[in-house]
Every structure is written in C-alpha cells, then in structure tokens.
N, C-alpha and C. Protein backbone atom coordinates (compact mmCIF):
# COMPACT_ATOMS: atom_id res chain seq x y z
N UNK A 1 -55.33 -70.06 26.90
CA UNK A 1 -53.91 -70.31 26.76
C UNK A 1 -53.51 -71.41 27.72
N UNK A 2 -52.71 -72.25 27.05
CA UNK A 2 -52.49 -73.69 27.82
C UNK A 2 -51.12 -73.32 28.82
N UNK A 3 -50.75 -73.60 30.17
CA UNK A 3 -49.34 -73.93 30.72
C UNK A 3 -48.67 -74.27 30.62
N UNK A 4 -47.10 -73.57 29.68
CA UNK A 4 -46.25 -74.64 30.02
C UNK A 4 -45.85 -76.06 30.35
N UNK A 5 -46.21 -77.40 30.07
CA UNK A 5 -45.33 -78.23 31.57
C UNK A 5 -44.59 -77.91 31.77
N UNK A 6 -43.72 -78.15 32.87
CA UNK A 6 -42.44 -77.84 33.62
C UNK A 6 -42.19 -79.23 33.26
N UNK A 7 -40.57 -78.83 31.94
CA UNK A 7 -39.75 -80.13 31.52
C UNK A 7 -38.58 -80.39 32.30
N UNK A 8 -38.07 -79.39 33.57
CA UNK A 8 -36.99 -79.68 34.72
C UNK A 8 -37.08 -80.95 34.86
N UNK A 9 -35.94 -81.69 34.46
CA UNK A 9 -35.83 -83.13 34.85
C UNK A 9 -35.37 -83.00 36.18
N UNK A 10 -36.51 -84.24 37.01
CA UNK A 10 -35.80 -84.48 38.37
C UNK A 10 -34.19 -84.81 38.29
N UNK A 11 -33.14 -84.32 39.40
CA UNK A 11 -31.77 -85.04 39.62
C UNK A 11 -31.65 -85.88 40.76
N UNK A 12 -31.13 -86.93 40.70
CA UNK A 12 -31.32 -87.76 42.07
C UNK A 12 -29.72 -87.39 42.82
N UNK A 13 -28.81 -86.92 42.11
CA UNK A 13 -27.53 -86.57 42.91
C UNK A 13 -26.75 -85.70 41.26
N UNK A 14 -25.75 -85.00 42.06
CA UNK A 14 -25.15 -84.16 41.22
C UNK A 14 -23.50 -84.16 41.76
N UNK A 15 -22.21 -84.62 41.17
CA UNK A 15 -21.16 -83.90 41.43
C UNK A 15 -20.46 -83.02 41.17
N UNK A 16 -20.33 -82.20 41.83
CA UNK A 16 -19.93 -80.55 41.65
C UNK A 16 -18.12 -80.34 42.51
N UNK A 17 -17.83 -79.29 41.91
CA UNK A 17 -16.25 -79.34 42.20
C UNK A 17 -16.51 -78.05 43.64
N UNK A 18 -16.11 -78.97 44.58
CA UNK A 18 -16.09 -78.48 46.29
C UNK A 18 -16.10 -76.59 46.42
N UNK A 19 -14.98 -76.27 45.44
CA UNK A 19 -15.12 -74.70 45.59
C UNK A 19 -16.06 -74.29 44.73
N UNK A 20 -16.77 -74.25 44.34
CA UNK A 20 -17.84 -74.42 43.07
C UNK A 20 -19.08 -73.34 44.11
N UNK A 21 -19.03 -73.37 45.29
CA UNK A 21 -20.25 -73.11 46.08
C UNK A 21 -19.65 -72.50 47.36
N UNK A 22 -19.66 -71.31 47.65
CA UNK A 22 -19.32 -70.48 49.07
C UNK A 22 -20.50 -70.56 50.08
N UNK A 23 -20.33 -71.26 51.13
CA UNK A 23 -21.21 -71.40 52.40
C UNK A 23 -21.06 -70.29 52.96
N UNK A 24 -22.20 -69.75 53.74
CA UNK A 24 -22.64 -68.62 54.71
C UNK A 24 -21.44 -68.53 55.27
N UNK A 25 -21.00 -69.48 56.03
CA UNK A 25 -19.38 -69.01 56.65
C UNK A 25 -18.53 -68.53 56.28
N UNK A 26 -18.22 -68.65 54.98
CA UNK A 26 -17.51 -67.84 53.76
C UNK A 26 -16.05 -69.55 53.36
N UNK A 27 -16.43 -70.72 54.40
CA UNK A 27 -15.84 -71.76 53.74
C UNK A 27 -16.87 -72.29 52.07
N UNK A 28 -15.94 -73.24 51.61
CA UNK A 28 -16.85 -74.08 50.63
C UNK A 28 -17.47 -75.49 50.80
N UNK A 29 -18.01 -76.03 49.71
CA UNK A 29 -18.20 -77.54 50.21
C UNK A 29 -17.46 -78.48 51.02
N UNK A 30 -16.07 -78.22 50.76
CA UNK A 30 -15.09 -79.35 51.38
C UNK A 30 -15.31 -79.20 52.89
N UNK A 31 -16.07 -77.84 53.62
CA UNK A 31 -16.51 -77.79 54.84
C UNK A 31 -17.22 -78.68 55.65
N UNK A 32 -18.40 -79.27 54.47
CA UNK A 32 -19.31 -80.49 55.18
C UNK A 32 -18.51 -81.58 55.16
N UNK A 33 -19.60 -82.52 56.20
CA UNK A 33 -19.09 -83.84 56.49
C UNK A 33 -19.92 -84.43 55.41
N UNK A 34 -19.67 -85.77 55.53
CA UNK A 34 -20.76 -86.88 54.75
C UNK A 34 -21.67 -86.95 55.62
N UNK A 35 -23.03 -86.49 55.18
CA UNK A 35 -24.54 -86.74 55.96
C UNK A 35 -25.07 -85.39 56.78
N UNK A 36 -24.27 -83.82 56.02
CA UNK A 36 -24.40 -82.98 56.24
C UNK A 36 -25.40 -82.47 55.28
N UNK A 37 -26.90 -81.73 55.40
CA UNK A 37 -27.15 -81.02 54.40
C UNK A 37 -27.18 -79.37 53.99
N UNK A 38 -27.17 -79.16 52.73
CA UNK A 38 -27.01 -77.83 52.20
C UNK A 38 -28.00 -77.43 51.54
N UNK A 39 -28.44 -76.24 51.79
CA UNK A 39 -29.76 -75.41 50.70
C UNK A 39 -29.08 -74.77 49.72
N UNK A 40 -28.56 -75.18 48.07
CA UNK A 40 -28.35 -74.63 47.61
C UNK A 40 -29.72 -73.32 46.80
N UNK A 41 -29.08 -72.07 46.77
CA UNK A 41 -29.27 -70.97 45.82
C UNK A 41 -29.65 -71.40 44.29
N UNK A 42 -30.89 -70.93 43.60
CA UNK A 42 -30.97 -70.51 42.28
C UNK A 42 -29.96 -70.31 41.57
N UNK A 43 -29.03 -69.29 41.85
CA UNK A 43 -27.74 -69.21 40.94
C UNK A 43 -26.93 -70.08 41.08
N UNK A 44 -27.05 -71.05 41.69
CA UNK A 44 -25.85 -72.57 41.69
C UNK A 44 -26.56 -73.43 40.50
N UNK A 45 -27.79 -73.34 40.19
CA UNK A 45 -28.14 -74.23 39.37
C UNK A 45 -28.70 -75.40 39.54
N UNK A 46 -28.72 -75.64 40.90
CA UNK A 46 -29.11 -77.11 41.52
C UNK A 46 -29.92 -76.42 42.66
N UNK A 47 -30.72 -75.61 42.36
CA UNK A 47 -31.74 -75.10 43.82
C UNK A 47 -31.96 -76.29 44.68
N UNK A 48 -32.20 -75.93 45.68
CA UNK A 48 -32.48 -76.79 46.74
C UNK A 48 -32.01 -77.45 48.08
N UNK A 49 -32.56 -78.54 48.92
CA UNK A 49 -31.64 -78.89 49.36
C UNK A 49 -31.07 -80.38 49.46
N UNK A 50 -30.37 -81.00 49.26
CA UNK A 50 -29.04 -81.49 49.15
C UNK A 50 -28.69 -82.24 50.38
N UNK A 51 -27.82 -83.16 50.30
CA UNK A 51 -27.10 -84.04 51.40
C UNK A 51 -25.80 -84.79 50.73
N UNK A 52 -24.65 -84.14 51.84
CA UNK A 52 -23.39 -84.92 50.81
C UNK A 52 -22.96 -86.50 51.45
N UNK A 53 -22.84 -86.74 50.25
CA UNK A 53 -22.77 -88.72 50.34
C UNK A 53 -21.43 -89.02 50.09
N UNK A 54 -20.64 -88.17 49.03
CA UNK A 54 -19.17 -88.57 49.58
C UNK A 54 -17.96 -87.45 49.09
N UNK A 55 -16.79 -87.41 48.87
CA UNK A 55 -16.06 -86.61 48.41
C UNK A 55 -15.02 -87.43 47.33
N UNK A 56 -14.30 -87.07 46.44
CA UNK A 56 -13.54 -87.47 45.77
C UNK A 56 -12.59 -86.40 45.12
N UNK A 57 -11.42 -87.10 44.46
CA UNK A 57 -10.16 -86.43 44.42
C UNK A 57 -8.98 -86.11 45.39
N UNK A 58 -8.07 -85.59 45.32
CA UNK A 58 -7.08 -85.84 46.02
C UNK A 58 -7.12 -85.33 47.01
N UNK A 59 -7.65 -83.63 46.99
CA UNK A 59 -8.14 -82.53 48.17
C UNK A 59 -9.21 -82.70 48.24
N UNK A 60 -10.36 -83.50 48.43
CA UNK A 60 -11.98 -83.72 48.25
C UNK A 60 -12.06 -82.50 47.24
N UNK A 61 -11.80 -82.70 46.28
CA UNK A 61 -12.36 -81.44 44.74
C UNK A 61 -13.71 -81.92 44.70
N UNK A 62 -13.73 -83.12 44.98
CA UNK A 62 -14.98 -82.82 44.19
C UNK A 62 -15.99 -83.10 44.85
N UNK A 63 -17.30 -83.45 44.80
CA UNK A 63 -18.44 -83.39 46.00
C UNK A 63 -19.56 -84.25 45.22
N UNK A 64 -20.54 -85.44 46.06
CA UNK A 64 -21.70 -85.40 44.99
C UNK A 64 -22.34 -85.05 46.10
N UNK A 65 -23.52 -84.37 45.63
CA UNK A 65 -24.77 -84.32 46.57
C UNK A 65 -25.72 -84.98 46.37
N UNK A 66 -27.00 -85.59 47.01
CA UNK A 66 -27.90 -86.18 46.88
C UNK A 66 -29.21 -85.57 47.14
N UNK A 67 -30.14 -85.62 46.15
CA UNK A 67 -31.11 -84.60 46.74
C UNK A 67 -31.94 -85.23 47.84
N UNK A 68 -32.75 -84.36 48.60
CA UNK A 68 -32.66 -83.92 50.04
C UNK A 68 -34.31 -84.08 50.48
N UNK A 69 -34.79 -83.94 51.18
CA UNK A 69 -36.21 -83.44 52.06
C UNK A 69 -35.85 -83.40 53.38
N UNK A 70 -36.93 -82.75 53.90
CA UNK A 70 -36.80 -82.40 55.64
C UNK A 70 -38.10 -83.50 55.65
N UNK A 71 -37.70 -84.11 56.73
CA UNK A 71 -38.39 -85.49 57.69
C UNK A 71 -38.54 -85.13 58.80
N UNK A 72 -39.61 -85.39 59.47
CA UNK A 72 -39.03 -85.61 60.93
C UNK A 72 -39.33 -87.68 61.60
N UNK A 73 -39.77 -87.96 60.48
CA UNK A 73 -40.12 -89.90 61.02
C UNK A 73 -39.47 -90.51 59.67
N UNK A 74 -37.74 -90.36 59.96
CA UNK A 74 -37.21 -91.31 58.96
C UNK A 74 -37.17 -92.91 59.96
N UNK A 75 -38.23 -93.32 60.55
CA UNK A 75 -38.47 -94.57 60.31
C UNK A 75 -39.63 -95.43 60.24
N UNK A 76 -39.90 -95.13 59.23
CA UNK A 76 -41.20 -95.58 58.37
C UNK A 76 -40.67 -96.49 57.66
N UNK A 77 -39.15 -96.89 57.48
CA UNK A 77 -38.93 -98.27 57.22
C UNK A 77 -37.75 -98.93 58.38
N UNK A 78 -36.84 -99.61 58.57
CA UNK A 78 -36.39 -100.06 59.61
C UNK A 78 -35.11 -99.65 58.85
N UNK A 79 -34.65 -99.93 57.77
CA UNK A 79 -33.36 -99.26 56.72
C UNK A 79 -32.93 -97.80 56.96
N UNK A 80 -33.98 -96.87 56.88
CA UNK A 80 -33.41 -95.11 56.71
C UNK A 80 -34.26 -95.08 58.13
N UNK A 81 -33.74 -95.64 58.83
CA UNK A 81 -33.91 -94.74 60.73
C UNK A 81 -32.54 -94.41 60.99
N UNK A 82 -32.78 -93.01 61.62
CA UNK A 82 -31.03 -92.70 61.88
C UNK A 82 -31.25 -92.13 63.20
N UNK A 83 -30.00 -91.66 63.84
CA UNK A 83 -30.40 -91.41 65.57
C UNK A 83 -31.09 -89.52 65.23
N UNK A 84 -31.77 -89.49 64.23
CA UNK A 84 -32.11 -87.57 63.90
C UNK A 84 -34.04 -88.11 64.02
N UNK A 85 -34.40 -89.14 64.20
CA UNK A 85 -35.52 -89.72 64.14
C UNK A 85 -36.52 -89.05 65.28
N UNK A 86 -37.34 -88.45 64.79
CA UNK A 86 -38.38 -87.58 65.88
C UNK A 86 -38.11 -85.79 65.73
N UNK A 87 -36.99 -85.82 65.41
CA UNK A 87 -36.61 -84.04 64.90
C UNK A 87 -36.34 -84.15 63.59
N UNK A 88 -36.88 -82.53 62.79
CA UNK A 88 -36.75 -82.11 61.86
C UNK A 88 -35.53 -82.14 61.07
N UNK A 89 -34.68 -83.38 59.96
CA UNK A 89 -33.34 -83.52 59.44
C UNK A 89 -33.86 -83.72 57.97
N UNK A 90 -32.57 -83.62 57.53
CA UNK A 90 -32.68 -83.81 56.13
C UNK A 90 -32.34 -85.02 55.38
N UNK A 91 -33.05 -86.04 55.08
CA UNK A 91 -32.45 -87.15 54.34
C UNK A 91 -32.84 -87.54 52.92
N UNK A 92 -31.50 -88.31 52.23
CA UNK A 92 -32.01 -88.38 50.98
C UNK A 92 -33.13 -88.96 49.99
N UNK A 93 -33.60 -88.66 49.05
CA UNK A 93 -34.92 -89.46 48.39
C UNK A 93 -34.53 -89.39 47.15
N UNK A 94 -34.82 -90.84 47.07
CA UNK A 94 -35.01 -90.58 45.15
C UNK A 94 -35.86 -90.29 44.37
N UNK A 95 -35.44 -90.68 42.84
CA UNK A 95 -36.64 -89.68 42.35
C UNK A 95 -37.89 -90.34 42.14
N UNK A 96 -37.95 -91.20 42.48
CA UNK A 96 -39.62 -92.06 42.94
C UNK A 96 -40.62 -91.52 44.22
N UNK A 97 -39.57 -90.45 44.60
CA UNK A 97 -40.22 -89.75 46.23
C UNK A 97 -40.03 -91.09 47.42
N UNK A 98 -39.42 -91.68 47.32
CA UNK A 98 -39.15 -92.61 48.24
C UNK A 98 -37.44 -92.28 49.30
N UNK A 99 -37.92 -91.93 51.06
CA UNK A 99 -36.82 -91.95 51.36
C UNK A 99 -35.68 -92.87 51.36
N UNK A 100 -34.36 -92.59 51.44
CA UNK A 100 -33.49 -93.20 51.33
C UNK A 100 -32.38 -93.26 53.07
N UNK A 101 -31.55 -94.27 53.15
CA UNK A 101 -30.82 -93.74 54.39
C UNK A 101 -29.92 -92.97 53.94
N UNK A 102 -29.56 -92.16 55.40
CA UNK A 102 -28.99 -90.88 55.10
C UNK A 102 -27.92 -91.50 54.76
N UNK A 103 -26.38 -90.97 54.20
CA UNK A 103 -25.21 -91.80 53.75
C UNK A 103 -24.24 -91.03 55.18
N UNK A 104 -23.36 -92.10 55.41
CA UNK A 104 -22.43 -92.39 56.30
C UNK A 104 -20.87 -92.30 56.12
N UNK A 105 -19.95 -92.36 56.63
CA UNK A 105 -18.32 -92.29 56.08
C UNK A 105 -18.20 -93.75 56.66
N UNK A 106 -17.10 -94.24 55.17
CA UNK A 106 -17.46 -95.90 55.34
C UNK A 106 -16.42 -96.04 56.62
C-alpha cells in the first residue's frame, strides 16, 4: 500500500481577523507587536509558528502573519541580521526555505 503525499500547500503569510485567536493571556492578536512571534494551535487552522508583519483596519482587525522558524544565526546573510542574533528567535522564511528579515514598524 502506497502513502498518501501530503497535498498541504505551503502558506508563506496568512491574514486573519485579530480576535480570530485567544493568546494564553486570555488577550487576542491585536496584543502583539510587529516582529512578535506566535505558535498557533491545530484548531486555528494555520498550525504553527508565525511572526506578525503588520496590522490593518481601523482597530488593527485584522493581522497578517508570516510563517516562522526558530534560528539562532539570522546572519548568514548581512539583510536578515537582527539584534536577536546568537539566541534562539523566530524569523520569517519563505516558501523556498530561505530566511527572510524579521519585519519592523515602518
């Protein structure tokens, strides 16, 4: 009997509406900053973890996230070095598996 493939298309970012997701603290998304990351839950639909890149709408409704890895040498290029460089952080990658810099508030 042959396996499945697994047809889960990679997501390189997702926007989701801020109350959409209750954090351990019992706040929601609109809690993080930009360049904060989150482990979402199985039952959110977007397992994993995540890094938010910006907010939009009038009350930040809405949220995108960017998907995520734990690093500890984001500078392996001179672009995605951030001052988290040498400790364990989360920054974004696309879906080529290539890191990205973490995102900033302009």
């Amino acid at each position: 009997m042959r396996n499945k493939p697994d047809t889960t298309p990679l997501i390189g970012a997702i926007t989701i509406e801020t109350s959409s997701v209750e954090l351990d603290n019992g706040e929601n998304l609109r809690d993080l900053a930009i360049g904060d990351s989150v482990e979402l839950r199985p039952d959110t639909g977007h397992e994993g973890l995540w890094i938010a890149a910006k907010f939009s709408g009038q009350h930040q409704d809405w949220i995108t996230l960017q998907h995520a890895q734990q690093v500890q040498n984001c500078s392996v290029a001179p672009e995605t070095a951030c001052q988290f460089n040498g400790s364990w952080h989360a920054h974004p990658f696309d879906l080529d598996g290539n890191i990205r810099p973490r995102p900033t508030t302009p």
